[in-house]
C-alpha atoms as a PDB file:
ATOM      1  CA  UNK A   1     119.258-122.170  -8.045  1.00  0.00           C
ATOM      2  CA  UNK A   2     115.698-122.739  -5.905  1.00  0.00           C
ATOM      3  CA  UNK A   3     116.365-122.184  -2.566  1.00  0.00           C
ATOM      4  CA  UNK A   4     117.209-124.940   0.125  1.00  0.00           C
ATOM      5  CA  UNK A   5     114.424-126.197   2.217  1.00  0.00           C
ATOM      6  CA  UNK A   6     114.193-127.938   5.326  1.00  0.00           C
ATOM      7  CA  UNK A   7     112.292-129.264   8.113  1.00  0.00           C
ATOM      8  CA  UNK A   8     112.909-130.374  11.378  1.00  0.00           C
ATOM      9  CA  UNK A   9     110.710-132.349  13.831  1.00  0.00           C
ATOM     10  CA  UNK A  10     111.070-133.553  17.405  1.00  0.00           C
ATOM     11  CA  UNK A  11     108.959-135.669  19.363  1.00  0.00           C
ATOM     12  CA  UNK A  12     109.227-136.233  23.263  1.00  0.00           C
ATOM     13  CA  UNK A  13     106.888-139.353  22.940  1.00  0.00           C
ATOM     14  CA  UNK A  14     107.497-142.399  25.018  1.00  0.00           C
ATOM     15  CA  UNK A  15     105.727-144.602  22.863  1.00  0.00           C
ATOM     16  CA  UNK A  16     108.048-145.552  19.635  1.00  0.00           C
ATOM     17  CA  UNK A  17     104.932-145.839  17.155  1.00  0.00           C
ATOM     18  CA  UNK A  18     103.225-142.042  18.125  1.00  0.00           C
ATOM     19  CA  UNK A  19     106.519-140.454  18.460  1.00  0.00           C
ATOM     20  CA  UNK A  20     107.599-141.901  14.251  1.00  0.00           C
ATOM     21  CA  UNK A  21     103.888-140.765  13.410  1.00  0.00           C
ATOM     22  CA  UNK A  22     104.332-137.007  15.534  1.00  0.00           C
ATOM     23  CA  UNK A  23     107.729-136.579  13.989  1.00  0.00           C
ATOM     24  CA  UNK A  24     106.684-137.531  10.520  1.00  0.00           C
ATOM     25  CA  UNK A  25     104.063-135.675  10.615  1.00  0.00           C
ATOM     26  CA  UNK A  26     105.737-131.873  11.629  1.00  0.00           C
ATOM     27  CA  UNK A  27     108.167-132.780   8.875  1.00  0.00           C
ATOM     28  CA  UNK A  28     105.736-133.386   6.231  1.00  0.00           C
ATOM     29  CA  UNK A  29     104.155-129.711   7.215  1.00  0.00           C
ATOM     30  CA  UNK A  30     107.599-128.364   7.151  1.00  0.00           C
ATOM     31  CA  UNK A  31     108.433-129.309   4.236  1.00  0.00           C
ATOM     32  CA  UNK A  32     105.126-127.911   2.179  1.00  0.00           C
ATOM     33  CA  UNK A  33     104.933-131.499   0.171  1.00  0.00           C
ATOM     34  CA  UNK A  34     108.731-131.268  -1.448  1.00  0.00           C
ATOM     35  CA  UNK A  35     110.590-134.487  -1.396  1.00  0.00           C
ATOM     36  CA  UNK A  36     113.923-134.669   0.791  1.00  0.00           C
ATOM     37  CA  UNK A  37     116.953-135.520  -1.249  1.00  0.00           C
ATOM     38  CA  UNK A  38     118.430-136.332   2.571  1.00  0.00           C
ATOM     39  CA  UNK A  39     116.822-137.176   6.181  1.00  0.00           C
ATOM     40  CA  UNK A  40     119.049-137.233   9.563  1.00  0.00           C
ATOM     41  CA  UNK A  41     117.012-139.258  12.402  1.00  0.00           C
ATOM     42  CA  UNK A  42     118.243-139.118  15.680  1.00  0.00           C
ATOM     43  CA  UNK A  43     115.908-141.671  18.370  1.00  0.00           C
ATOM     44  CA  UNK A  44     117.426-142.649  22.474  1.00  0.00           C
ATOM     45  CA  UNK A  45     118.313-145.957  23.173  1.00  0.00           C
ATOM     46  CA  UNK A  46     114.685-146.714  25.006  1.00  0.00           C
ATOM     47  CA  UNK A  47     112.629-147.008  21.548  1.00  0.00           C
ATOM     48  CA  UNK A  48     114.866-150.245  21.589  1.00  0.00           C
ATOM     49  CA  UNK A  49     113.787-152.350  18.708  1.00  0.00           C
ATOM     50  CA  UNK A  50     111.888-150.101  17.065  1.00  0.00           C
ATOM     51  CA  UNK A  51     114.922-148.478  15.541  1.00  0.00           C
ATOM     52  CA  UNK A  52     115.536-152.011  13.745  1.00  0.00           C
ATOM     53  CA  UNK A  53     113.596-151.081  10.817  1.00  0.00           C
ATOM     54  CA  UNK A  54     112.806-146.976  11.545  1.00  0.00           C
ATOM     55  CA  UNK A  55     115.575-146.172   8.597  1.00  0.00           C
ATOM     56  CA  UNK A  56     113.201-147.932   6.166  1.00  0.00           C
ATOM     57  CA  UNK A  57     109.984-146.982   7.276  1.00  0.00           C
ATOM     58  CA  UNK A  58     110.668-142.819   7.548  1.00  0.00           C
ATOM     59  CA  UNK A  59     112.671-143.509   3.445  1.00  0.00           C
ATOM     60  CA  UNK A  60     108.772-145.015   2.559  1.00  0.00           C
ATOM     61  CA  UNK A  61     107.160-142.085   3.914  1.00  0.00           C
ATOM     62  CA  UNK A  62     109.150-139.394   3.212  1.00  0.00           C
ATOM     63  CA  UNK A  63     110.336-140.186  -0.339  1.00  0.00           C
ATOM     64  CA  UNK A  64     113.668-139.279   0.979  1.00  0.00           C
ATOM     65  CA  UNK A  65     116.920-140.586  -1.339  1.00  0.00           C
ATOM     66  CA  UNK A  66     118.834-140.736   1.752  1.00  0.00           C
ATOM     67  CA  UNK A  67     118.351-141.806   4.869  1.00  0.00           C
ATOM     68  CA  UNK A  68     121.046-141.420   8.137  1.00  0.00           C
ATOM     69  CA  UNK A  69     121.163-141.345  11.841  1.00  0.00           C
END
């Protein structure tokens, strides 16, 4: 069995756009170009409407077959 990998990311960004793009970007690095079979996203309540459609956007960038939070 190939071992497990995993990334996480965090991003202390007020603005909802730069924080997705900070956040997607230290997971990317983490995870060395491997495709995520599952990502957990976790945002606060003041990114507001942005979180409307963040589930689809970080499954288009990430590949990711699953997508919760």
């Amino acid at each position: 069995m190939p071992p497990i990998k995993f990334s996480s990311a965090l991003s202390t960004e007020p603005d909802s756009d730069r924080a997705e793009e900070q956040a997607l970007a230290e997971l990317t690095r983490g995870l060395e170009g491997a495709r995520p079979d599952l990502v957990m996203v976790f945002a606060t309540h003041h990114h507001g409407e942005a979180l409307e459609e963040l589930g689809p956007r970080i499954q288009e960038a990430t590949g990711a077959a699953t997508v919760m939070g």
